[in-house]
N, C-alpha and C. Protein backbone atom coordinates (compact mmCIF):
# COMPACT_ATOMS: atom_id res chain seq x y z
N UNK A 1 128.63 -148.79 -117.62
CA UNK A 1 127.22 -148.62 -117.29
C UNK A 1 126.85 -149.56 -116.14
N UNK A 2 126.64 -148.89 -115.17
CA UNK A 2 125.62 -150.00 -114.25
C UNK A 2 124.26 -150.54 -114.27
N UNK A 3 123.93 -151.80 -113.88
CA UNK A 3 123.28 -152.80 -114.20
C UNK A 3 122.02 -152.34 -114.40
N UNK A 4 121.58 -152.23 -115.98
CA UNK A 4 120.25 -151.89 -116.29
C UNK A 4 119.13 -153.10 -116.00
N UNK A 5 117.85 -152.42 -115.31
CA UNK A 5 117.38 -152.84 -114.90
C UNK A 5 116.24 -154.01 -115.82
N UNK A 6 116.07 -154.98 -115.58
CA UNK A 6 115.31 -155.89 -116.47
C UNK A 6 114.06 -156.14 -116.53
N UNK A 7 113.25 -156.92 -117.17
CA UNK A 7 111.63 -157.16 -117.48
C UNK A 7 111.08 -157.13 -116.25
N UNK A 8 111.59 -158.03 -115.27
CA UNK A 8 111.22 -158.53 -114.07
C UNK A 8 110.56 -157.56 -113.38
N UNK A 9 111.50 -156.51 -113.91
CA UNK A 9 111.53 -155.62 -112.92
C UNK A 9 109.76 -154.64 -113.12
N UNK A 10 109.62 -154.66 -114.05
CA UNK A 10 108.35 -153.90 -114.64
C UNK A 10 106.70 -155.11 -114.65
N UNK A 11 107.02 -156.12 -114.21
CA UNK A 11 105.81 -156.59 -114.11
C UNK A 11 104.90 -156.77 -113.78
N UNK A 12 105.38 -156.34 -111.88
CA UNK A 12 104.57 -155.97 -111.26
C UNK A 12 103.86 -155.07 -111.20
N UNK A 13 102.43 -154.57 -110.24
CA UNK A 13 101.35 -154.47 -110.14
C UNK A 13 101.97 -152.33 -109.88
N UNK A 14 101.47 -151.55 -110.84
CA UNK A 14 101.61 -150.21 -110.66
C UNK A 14 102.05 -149.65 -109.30
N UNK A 15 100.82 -149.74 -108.58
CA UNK A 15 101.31 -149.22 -106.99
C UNK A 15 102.61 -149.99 -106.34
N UNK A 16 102.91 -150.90 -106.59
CA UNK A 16 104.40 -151.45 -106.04
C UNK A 16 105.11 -150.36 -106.61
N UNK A 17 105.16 -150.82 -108.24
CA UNK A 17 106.65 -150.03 -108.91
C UNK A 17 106.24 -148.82 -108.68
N UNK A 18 105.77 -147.72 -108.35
CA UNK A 18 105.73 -146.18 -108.10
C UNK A 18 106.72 -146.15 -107.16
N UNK A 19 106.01 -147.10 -106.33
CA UNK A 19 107.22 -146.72 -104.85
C UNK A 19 108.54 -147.73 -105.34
N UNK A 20 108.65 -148.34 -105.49
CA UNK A 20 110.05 -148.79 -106.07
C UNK A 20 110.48 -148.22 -107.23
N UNK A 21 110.11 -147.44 -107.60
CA UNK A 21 110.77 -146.47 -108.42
C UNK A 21 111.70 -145.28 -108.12
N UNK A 22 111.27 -144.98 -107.07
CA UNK A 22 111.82 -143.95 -106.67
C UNK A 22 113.63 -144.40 -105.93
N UNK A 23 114.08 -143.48 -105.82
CA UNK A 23 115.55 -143.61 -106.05
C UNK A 23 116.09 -144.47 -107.19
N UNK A 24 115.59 -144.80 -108.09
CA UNK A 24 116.05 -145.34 -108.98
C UNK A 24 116.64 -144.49 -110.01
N UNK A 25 117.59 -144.84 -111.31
CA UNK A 25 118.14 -143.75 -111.97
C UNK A 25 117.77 -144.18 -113.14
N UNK A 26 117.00 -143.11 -113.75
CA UNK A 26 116.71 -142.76 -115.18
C UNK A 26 117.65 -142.10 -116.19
N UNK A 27 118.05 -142.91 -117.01
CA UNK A 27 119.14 -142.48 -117.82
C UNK A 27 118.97 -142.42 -119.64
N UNK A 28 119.14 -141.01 -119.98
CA UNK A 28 119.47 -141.15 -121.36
C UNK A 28 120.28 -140.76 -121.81
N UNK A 29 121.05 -141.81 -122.60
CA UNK A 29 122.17 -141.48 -123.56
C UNK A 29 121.47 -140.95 -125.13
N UNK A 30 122.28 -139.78 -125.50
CA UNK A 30 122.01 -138.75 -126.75
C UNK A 30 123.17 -139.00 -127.59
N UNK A 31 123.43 -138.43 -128.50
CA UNK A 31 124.83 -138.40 -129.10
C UNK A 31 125.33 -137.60 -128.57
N UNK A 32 125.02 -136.66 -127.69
CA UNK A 32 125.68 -135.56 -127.16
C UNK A 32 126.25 -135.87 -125.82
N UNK A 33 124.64 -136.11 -125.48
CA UNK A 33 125.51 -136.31 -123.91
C UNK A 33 124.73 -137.31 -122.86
N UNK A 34 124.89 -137.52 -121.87
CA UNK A 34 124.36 -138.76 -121.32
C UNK A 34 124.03 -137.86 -120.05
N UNK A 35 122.56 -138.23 -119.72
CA UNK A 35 121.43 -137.48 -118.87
C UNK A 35 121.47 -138.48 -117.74
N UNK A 36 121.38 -137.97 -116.71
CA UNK A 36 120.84 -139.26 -115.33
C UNK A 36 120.54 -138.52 -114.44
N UNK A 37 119.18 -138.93 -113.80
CA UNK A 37 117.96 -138.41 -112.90
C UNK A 37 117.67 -139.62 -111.83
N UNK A 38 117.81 -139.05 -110.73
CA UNK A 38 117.14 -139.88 -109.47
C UNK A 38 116.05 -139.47 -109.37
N UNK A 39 115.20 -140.73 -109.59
CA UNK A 39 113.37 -140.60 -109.32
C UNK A 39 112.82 -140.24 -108.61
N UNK A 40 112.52 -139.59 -108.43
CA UNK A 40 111.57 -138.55 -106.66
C UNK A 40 110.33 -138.42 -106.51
N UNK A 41 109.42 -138.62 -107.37
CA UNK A 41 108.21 -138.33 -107.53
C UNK A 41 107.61 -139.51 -108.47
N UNK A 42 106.32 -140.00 -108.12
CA UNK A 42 105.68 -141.10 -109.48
C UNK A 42 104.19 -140.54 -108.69
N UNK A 43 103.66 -141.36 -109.50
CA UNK A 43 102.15 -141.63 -109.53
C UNK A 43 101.55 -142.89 -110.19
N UNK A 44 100.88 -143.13 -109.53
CA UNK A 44 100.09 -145.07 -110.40
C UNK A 44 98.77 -144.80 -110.58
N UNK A 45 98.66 -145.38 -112.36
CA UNK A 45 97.60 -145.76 -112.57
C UNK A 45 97.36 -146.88 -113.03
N UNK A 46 96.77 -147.59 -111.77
CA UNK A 46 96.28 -149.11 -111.85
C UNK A 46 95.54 -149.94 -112.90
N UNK A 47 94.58 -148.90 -114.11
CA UNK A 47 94.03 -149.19 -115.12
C UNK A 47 92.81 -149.15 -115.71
N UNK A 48 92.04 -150.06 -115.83
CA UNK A 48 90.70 -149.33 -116.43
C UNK A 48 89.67 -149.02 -115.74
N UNK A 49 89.76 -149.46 -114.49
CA UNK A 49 89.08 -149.23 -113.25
C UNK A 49 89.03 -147.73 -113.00
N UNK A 50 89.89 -147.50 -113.09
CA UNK A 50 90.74 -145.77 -112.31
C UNK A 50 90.42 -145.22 -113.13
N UNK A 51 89.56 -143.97 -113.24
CA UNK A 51 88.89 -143.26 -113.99
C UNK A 51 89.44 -142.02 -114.38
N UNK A 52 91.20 -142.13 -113.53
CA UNK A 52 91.76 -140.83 -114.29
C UNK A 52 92.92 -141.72 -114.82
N UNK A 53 92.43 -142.99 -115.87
CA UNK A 53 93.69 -143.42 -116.46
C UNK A 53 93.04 -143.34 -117.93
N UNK A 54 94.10 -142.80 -118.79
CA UNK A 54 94.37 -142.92 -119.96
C UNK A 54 93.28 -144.18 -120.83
N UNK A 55 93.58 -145.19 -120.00
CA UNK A 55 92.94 -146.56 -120.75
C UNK A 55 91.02 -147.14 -119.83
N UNK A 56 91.09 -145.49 -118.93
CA UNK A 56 89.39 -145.95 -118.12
C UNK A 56 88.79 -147.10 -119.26
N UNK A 57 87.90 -147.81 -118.98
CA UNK A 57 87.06 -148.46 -119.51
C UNK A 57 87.31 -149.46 -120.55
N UNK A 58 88.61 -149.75 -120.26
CA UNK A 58 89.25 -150.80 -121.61
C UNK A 58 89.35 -149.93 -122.83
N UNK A 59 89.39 -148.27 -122.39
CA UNK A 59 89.22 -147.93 -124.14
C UNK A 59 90.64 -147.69 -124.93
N UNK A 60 90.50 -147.78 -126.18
CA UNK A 60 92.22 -148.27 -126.78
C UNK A 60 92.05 -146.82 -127.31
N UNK A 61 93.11 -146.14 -127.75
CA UNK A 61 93.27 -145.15 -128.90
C UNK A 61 94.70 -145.16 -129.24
N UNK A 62 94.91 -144.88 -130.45
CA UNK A 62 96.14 -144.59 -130.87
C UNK A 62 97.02 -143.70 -130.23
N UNK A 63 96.82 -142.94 -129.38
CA UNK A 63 97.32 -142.12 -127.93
C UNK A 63 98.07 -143.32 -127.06
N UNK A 64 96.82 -144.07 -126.61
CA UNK A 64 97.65 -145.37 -125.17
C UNK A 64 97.97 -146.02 -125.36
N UNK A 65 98.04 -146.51 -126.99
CA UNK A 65 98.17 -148.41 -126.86
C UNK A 65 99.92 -148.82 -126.13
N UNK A 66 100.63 -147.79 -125.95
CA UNK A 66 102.06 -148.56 -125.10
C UNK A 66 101.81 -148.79 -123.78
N UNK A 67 100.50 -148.14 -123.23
CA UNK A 67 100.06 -148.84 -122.07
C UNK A 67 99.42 -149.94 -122.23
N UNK A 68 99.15 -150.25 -122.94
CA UNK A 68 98.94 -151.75 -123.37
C UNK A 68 100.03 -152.77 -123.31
N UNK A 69 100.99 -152.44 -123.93
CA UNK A 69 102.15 -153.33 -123.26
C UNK A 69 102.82 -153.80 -122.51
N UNK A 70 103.33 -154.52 -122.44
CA UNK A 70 104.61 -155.42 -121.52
C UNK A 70 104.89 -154.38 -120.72
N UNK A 71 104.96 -154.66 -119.34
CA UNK A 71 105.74 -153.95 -118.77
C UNK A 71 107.17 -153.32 -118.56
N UNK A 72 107.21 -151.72 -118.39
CA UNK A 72 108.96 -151.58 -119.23
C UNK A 72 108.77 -150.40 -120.36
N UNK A 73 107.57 -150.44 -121.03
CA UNK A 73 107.85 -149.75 -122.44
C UNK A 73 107.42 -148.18 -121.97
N UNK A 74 107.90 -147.18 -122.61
CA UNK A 74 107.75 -145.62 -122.36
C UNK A 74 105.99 -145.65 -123.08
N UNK A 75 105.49 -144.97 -122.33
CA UNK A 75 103.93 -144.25 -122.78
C UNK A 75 104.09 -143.14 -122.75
N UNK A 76 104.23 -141.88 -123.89
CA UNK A 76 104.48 -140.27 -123.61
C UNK A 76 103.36 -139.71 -124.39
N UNK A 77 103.43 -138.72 -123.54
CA UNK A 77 101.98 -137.95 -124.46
C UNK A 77 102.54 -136.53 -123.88
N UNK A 78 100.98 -136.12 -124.86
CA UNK A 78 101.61 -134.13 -124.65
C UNK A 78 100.43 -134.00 -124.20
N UNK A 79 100.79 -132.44 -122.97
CA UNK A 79 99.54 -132.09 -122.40
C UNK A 79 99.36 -130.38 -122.49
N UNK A 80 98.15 -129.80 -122.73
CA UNK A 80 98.42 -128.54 -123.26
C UNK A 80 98.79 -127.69 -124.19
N UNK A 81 99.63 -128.97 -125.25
CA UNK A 81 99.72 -128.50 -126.94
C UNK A 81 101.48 -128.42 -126.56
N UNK A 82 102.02 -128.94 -125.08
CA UNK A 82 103.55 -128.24 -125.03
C UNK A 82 104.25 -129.00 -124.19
N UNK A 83 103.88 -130.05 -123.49
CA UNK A 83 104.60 -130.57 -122.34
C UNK A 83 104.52 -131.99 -122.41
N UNK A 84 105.56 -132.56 -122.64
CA UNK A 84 105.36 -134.34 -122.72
C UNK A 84 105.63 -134.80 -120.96
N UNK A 85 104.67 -135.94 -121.35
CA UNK A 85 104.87 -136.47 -120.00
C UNK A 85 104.75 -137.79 -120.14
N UNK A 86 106.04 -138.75 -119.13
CA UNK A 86 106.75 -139.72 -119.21
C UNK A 86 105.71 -140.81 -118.23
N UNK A 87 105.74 -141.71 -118.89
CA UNK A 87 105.14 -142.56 -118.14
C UNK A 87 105.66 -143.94 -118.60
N UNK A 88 105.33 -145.51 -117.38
CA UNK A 88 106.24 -146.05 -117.68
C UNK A 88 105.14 -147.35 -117.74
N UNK A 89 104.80 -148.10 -118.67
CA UNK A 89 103.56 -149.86 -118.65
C UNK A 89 104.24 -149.99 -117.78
N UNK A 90 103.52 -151.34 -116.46
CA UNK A 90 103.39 -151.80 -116.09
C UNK A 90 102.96 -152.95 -115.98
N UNK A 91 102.97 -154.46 -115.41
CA UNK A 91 102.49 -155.70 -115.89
C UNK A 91 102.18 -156.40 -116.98
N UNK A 92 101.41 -156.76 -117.21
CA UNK A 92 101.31 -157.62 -118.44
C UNK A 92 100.93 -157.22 -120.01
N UNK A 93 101.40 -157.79 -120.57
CA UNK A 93 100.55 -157.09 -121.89
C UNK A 93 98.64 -157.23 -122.18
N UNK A 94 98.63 -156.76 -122.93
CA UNK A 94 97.09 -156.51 -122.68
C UNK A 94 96.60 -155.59 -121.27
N UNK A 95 97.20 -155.52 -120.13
CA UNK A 95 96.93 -154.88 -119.27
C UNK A 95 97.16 -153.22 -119.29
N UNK A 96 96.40 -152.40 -118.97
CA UNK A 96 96.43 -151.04 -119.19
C UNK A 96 97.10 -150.37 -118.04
N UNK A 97 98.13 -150.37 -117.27
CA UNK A 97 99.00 -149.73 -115.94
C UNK A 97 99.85 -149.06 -116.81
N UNK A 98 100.44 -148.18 -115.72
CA UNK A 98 101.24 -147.38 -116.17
C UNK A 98 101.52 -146.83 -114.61
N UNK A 99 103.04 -145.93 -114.81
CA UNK A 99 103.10 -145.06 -113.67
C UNK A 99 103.80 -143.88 -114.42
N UNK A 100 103.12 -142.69 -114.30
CA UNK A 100 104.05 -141.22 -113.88
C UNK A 100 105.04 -140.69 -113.64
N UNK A 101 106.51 -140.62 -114.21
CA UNK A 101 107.42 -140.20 -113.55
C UNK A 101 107.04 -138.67 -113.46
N UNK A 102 107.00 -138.25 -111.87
CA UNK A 102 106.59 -136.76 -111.85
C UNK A 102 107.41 -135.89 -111.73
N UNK A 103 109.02 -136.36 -111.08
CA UNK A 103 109.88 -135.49 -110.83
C UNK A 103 110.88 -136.34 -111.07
N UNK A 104 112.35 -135.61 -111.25
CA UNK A 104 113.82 -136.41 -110.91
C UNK A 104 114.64 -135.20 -110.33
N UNK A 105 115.57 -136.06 -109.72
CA UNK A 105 116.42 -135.11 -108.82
C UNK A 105 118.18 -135.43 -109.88
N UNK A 106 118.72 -134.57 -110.71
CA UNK A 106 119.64 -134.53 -111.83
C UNK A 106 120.57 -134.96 -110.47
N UNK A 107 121.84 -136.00 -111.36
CA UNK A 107 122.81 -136.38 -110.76
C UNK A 107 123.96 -135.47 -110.82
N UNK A 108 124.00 -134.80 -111.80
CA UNK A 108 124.74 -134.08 -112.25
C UNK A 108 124.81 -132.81 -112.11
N UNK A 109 124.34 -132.16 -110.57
CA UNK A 109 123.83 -131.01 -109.77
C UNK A 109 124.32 -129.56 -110.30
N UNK A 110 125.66 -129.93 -110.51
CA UNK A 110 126.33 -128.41 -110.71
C UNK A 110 125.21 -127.47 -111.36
N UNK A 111 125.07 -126.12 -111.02
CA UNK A 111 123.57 -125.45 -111.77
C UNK A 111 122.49 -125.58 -112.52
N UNK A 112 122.24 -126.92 -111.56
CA UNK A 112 120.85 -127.16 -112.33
C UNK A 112 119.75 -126.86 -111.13
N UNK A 113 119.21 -125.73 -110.93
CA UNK A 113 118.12 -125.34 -110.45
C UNK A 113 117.01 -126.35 -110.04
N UNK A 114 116.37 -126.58 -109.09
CA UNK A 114 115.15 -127.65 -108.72
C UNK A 114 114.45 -127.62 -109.69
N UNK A 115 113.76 -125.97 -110.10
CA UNK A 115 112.78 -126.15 -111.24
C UNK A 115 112.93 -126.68 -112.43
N UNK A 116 114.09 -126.90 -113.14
CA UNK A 116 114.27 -127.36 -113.91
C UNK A 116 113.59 -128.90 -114.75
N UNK A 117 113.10 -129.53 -112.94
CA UNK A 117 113.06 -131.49 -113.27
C UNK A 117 111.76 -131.30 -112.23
N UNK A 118 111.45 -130.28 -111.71
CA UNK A 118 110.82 -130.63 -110.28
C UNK A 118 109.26 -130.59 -111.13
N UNK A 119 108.89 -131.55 -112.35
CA UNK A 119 107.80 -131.75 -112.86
C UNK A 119 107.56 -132.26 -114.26
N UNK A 120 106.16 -133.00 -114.38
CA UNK A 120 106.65 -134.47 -115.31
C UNK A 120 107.36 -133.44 -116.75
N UNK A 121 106.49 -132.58 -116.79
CA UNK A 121 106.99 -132.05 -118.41
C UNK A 121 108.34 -131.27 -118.21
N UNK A 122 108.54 -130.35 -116.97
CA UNK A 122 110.23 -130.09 -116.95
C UNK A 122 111.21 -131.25 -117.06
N UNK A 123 110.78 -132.54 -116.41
CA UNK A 123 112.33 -133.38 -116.07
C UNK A 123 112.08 -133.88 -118.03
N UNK A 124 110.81 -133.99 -118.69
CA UNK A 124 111.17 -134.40 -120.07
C UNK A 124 111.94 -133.56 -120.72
N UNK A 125 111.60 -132.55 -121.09
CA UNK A 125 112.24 -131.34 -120.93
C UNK A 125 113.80 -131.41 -121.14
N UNK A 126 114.33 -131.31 -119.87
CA UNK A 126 115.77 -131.70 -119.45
C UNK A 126 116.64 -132.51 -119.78
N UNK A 127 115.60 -134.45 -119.90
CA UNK A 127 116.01 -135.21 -120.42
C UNK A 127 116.23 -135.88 -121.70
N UNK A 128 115.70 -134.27 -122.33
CA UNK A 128 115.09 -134.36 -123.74
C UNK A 128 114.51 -135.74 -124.41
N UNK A 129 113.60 -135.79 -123.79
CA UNK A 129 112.51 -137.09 -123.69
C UNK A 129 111.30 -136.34 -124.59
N UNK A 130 111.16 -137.14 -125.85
CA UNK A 130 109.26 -137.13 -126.41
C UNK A 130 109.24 -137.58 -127.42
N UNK A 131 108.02 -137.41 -127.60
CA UNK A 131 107.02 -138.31 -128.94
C UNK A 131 108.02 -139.46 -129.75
N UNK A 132 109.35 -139.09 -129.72
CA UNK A 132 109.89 -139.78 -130.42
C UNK A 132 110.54 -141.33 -129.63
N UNK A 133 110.35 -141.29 -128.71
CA UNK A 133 110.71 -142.12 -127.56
C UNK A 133 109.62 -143.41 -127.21
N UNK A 134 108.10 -142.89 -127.77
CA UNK A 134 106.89 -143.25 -127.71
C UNK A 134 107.15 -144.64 -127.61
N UNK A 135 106.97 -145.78 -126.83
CA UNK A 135 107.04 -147.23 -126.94
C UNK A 135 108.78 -147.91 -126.94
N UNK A 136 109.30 -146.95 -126.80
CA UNK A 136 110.78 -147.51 -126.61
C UNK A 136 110.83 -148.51 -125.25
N UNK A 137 111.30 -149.27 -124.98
CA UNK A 137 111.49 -150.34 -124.40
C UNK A 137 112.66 -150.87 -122.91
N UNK A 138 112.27 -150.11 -122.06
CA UNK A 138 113.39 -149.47 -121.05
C UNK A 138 114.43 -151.08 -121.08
N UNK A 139 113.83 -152.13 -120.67
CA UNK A 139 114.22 -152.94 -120.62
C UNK A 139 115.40 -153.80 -121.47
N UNK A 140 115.23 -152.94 -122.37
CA UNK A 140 116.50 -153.25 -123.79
C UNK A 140 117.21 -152.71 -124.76
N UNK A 141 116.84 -150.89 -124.19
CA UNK A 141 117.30 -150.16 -125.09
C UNK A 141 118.72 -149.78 -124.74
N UNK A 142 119.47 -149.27 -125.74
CA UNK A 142 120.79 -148.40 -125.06
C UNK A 142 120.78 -146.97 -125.10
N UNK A 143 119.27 -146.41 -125.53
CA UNK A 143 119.10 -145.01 -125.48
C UNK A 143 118.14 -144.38 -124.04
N UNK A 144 117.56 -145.05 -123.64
CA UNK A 144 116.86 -144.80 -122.30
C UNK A 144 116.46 -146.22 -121.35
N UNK A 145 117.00 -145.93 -120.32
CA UNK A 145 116.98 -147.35 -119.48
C UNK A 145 117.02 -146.66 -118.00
N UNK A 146 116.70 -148.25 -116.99
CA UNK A 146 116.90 -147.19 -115.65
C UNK A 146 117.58 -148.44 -115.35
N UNK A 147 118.32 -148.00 -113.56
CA UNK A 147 119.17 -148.12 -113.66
C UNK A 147 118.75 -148.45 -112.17
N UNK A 148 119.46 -149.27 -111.15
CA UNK A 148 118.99 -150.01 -109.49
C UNK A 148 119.53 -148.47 -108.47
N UNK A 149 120.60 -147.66 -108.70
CA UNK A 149 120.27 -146.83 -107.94
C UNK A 149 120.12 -146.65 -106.27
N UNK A 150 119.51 -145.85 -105.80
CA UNK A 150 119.13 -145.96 -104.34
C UNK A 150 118.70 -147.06 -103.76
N UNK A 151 118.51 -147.75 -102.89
CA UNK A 151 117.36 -148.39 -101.97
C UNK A 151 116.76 -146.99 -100.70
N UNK A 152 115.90 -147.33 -101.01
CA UNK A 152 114.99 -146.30 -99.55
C UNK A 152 113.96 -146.69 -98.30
N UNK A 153 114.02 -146.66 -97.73
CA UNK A 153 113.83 -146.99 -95.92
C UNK A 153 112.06 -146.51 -96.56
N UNK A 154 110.90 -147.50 -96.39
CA UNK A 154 109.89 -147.17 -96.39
C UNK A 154 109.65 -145.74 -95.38
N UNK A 155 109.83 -145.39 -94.63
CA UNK A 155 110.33 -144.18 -93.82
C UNK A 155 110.29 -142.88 -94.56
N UNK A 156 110.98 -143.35 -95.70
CA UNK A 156 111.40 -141.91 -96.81
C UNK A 156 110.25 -141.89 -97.43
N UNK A 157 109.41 -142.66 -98.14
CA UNK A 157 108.55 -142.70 -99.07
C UNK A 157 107.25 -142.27 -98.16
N UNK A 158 106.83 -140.90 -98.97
CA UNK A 158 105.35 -139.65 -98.81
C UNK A 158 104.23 -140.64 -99.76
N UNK A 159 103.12 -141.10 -99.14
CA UNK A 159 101.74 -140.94 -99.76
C UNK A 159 101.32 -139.96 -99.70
N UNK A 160 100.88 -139.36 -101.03
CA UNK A 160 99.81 -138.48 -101.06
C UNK A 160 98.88 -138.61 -102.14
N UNK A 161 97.64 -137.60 -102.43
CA UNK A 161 96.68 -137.49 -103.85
C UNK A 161 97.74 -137.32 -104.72
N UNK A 162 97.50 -137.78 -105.69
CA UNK A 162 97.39 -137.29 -107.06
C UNK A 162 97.20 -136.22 -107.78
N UNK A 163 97.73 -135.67 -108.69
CA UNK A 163 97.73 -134.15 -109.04
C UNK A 163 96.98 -134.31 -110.49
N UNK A 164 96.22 -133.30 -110.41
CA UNK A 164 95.40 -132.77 -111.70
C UNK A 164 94.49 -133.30 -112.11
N UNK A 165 93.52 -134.07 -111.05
CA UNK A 165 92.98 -135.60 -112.34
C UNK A 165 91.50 -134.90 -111.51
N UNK A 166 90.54 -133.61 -110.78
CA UNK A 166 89.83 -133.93 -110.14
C UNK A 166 88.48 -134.59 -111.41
N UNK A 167 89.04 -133.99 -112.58
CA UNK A 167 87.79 -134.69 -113.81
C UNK A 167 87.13 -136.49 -113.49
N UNK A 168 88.15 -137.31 -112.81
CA UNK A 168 88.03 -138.32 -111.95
C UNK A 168 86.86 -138.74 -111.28
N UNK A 169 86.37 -137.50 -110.96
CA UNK A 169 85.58 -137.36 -109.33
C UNK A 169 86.31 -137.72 -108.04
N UNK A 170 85.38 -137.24 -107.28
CA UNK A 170 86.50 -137.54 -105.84
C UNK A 170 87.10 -138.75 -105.61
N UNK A 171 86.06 -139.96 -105.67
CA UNK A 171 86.33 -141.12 -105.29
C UNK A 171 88.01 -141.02 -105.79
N UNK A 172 88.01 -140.99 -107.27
CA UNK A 172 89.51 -141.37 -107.47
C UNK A 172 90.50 -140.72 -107.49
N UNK A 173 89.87 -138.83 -107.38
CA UNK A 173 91.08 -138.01 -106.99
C UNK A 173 91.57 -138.17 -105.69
N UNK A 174 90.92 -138.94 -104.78
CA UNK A 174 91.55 -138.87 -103.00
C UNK A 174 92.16 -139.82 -103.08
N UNK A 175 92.43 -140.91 -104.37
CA UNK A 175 93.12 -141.56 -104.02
C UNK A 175 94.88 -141.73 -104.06
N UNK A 176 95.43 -142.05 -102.81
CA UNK A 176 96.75 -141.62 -102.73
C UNK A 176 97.95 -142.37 -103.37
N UNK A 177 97.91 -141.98 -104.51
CA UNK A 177 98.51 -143.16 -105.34
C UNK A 177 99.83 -142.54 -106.05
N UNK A 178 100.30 -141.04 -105.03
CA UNK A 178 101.44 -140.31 -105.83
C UNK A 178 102.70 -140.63 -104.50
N UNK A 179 103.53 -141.01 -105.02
CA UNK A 179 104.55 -141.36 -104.05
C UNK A 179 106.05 -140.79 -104.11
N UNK A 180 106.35 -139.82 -103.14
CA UNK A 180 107.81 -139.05 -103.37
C UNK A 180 108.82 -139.44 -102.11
N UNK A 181 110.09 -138.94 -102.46
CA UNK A 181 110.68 -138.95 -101.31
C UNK A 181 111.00 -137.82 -100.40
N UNK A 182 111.00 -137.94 -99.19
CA UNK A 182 110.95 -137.36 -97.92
C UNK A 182 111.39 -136.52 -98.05
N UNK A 183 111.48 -135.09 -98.04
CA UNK A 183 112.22 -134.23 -97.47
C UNK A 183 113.32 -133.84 -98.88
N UNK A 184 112.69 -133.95 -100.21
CA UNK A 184 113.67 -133.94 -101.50
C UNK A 184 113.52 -132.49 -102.06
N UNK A 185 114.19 -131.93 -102.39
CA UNK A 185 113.77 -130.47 -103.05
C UNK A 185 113.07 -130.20 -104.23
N UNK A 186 113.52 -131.75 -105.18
CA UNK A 186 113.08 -132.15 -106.44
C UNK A 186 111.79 -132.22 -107.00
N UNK A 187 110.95 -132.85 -105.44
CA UNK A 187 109.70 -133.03 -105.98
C UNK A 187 108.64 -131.92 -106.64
N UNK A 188 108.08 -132.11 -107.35
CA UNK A 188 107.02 -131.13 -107.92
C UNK A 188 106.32 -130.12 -107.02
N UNK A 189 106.15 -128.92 -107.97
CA UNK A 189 105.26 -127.92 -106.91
C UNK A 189 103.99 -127.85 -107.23
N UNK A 190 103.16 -128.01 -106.84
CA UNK A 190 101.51 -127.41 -107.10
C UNK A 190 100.92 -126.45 -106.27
């Protein structure tokens, strides 16, 4: 296994780790078989400020509280009654961040179609990632961890909006807080 990535690494401030996330490798080991995804797509939500985050207004529910945690721990939820979507704390405990994994690009290419990962609930999907994963602990687990991966040339890395949140209002849907890489096939379609 190569060098899973540590606490350090998750403490910082959402909008950093989105973009340092990317090329990074997301990995789960199953009893079956062992999954690994290059990160292509994120999104940050900075916290209670940001009015399309989970935790707006300091509010807690039994839904977010792993965004409440240490930075590092999985936050998954379902959207639509059918689609989990992966998200990852950020900074400190007590602090409400999180980021989006929106897409991965499979390492393991042989016929695996773009659509498959090219979106948060397909790449869970794929990586057979949910509910049960809820608060697992990237930083120390041996069932889902990430992994150092790429480095990427600020060059590669796309600002753009954010997808799906206009309930927000504008102010915080224009804000460009979804970050992919350049020219990837992987990334999500809308």
């Amino acid at each position: 296994m190569a060098k899973q990535l540590g606490r350090q690494f998750y403490l910082k401030p959402p909008l950093i780790i989105a973009k340092e996330l990317l090329g990074k490798y997301l990995v789960h080991q199953t009893s079956h078989k062992k999954y690994v995804g290059k990160i292509v797509e994120t999104e940050a939500y900075p916290g209670p400020q940001d009015l399309a985050s989970h935790a707006r207004h300091n509010k807690i529910t039994p839904r977010n509280l792993a965004e409440y945690m240490i930075g590092g721990h999985i936050y998954i939820y379902l959207v639509y009654g059918m689609y989990w979507q992966l998200n990852i704390s950020t900074g400190l405990s007590g602090r409400p961040e999180c980021v989006l994994i929106r897409a991965i690009e499979p390492i393991e290419k042989n016929h695996i179609p773009t659509h498959l990962t090219n979106g948060p609930g397909k790449l869970c999907n794929y990586l057979r990632i949910n509910r049960r994963h809820y608060g697992l602990d990237l930083a120390t687990s041996r069932e889902i961890w990430l992994e150092p991966g790429e480095k990427l040339l600020p060059k590669k890395i796309i600002t753009a909006k954010r997808i799906g949140i206009d309930y927000a209002g504008p102010y915080w849907a224009n804000k460009r807080w979804r970050f992919y890489i350049k020219n990837n096939h992987y990334v999500s379609k809308f």
